[in-house]
C-alpha atoms as a PDB file:
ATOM      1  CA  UNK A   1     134.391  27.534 136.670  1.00  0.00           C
ATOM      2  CA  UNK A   2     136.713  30.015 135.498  1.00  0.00           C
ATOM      3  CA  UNK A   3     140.773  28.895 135.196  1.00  0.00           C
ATOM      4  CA  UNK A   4     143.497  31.483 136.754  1.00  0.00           C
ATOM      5  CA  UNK A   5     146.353  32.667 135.891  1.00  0.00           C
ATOM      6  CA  UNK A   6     149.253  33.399 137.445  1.00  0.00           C
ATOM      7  CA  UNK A   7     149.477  37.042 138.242  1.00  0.00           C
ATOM      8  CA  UNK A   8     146.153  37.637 138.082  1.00  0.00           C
ATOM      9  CA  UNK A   9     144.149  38.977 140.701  1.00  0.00           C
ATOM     10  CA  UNK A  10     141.393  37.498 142.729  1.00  0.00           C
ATOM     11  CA  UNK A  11     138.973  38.047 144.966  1.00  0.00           C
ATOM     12  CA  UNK A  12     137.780  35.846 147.841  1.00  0.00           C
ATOM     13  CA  UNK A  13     134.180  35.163 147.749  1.00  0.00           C
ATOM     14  CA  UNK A  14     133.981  32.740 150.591  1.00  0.00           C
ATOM     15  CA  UNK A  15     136.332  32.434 153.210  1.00  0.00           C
ATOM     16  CA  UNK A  16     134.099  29.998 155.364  1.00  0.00           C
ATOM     17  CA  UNK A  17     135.605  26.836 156.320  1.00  0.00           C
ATOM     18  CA  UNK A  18     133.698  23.714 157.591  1.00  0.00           C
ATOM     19  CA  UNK A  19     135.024  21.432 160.341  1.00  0.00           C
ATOM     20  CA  UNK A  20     138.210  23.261 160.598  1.00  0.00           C
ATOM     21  CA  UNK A  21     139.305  25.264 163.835  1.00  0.00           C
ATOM     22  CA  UNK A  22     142.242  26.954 162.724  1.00  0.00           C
ATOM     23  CA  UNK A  23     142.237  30.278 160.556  1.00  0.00           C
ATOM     24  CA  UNK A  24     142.973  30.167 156.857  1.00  0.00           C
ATOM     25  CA  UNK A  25     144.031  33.442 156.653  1.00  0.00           C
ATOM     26  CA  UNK A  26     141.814  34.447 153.672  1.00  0.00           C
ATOM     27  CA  UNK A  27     139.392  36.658 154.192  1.00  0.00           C
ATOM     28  CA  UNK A  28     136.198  37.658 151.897  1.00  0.00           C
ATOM     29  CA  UNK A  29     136.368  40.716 149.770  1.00  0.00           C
ATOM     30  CA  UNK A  30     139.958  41.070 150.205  1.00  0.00           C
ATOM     31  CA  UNK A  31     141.893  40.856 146.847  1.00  0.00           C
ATOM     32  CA  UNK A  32     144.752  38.276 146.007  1.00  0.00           C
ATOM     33  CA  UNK A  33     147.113  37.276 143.636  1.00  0.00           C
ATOM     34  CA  UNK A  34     147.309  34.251 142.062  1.00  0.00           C
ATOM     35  CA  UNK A  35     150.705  32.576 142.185  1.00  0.00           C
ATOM     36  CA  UNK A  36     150.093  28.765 141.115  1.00  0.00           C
ATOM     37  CA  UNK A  37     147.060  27.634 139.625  1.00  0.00           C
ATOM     38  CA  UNK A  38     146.479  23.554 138.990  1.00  0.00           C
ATOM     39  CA  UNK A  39     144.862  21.007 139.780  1.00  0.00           C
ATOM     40  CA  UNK A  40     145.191  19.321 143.417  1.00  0.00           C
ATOM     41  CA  UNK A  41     144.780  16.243 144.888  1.00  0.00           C
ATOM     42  CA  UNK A  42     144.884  15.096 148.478  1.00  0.00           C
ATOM     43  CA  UNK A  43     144.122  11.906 150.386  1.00  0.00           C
ATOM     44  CA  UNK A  44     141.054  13.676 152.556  1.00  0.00           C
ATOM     45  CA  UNK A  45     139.919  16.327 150.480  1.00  0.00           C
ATOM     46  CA  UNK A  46     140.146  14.545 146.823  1.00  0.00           C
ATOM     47  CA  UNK A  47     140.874  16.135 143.673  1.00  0.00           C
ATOM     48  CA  UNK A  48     140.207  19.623 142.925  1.00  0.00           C
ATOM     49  CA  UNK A  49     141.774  22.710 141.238  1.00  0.00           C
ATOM     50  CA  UNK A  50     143.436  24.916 143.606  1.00  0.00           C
ATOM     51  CA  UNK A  51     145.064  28.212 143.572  1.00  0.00           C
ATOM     52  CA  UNK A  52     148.075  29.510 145.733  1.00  0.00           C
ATOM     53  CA  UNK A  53     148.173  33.114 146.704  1.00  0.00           C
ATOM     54  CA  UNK A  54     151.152  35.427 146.579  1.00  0.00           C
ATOM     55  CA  UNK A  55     150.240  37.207 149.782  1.00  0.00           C
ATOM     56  CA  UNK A  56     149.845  34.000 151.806  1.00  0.00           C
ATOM     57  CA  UNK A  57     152.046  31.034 152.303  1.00  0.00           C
ATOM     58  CA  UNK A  58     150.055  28.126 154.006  1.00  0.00           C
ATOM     59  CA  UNK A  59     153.229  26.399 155.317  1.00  0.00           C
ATOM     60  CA  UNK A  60     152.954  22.639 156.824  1.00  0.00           C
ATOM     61  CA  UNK A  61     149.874  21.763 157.735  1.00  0.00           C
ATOM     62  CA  UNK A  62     150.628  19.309 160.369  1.00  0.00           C
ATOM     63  CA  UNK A  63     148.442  20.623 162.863  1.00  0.00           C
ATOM     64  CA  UNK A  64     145.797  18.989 165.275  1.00  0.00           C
ATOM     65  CA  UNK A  65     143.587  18.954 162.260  1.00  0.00           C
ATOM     66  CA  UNK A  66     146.265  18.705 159.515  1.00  0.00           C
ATOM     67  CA  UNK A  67     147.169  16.063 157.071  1.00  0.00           C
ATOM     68  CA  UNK A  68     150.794  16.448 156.217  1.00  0.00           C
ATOM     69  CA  UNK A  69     150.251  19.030 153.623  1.00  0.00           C
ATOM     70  CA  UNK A  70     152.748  21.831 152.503  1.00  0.00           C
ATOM     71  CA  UNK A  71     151.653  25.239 151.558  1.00  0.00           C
ATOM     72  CA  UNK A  72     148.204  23.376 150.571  1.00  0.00           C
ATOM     73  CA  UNK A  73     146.161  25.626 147.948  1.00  0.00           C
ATOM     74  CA  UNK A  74     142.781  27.145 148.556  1.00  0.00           C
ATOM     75  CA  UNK A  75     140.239  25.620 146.188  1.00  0.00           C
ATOM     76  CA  UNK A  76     139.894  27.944 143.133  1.00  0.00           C
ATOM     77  CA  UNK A  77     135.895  28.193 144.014  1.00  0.00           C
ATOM     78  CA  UNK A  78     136.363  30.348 146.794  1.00  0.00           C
ATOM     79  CA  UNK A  79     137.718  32.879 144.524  1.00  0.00           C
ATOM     80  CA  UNK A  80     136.117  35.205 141.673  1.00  0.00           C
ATOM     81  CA  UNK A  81     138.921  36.967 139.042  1.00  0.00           C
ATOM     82  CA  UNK A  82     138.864  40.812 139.549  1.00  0.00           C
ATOM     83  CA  UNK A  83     137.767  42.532 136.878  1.00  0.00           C
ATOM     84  CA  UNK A  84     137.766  46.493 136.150  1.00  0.00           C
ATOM     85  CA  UNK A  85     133.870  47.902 135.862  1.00  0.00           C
ATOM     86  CA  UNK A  86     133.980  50.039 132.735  1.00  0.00           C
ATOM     87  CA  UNK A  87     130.904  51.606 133.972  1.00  0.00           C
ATOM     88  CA  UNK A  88     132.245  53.061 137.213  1.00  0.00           C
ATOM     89  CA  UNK A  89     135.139  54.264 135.481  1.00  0.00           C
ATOM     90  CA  UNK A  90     133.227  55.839 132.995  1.00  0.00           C
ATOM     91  CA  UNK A  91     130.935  57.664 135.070  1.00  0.00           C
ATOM     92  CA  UNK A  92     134.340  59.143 136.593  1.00  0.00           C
ATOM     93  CA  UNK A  93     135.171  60.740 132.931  1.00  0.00           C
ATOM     94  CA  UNK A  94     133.246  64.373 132.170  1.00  0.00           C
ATOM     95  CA  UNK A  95     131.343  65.513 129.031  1.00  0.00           C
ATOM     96  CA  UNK A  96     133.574  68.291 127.022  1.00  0.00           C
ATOM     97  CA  UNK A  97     132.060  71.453 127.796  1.00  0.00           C
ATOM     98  CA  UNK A  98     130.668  73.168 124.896  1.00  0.00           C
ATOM     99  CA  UNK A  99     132.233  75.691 122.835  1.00  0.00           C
ATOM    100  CA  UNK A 100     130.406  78.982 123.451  1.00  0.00           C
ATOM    101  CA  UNK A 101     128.948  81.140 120.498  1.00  0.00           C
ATOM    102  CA  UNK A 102     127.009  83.935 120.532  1.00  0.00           C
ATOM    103  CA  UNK A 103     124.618  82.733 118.368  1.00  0.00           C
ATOM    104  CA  UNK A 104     120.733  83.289 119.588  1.00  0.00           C
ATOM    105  CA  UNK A 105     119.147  80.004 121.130  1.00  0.00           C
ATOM    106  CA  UNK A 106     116.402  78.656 119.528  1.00  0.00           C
ATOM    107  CA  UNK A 107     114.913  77.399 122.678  1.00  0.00           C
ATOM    108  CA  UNK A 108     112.910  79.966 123.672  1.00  0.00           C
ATOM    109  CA  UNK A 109     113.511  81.562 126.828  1.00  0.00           C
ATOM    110  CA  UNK A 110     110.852  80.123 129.634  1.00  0.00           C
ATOM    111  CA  UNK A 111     109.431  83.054 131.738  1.00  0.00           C
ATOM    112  CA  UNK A 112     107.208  82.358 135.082  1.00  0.00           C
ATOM    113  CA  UNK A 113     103.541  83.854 134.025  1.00  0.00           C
ATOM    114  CA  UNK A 114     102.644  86.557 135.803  1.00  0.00           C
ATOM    115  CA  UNK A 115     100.727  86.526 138.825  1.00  0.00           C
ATOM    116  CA  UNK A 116      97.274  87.314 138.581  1.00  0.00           C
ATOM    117  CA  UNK A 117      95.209  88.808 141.432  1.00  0.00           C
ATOM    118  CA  UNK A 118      91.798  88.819 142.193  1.00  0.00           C
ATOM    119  CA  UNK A 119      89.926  91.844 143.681  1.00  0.00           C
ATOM    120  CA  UNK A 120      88.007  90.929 146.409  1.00  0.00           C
ATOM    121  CA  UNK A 121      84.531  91.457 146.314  1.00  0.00           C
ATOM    122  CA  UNK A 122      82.110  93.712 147.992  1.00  0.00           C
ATOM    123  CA  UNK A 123      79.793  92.573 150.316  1.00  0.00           C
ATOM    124  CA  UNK A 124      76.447  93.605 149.814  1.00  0.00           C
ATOM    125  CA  UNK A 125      74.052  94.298 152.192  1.00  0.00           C
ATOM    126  CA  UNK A 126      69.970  92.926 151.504  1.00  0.00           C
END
């Protein structure tokens, strides 16, 4: 599993959350930014490495469900780092056009071949 950093961003790959009735606020293949990255531990849910998000602050969790938790970070799994794809961006760029010269082309020209036609024939009579 990959480590984050702080700053970088992140995308949420899973934002499905099992036994729990109250939204998370993350949401998948919406992009984040990393603003603690450690590892975790709580009572109910054990050790694990987490990551907080700059665009969300989880706030108490002392809900129905909640375990006396503040700003409790998402674990790290549910998240992918975002990284640039050099293809895409280079199928964006375009070839230099080529210089024109008035020099002859050796690839001969291609011409469509003529048409031929057929006379029709003459019926004979036996």
């Amino acid at each position: 599993m990959p480590t984050f950093q702080v700053g970088q961003k992140v995308v949420c790959i899973n934002d499905r959350f099992k036994n729990v009735s109250i939204d998370q606020g993350i949401r998948k293949g919406q992009i984040y930014t990393v603003r603690w990255a450690g590892h975790y531990r709580h009572y109910v849910d054990g050790d694990f490495y987490g990551i907080k998000l700059m665009e969300l602050y989880r706030g108490n969790d002392d809900g129905p469900e909640g375990y006396g938790a503040v700003d409790m970070p998402f674990r790290a799994s549910r998240f992918r780092p975002l990284v640039s794809d050099r293809i895409r961006n280079m199928l964006g760029m375009k070839a230099p056009q080529p210089k024109v010269v008035n020099k002859p082309s050796i690839v001969p020209s291609v011409r469509p071949k003529p048409r031929v036609v057929t006379p029709e024939r003459e019926k004979e009579e036996v």
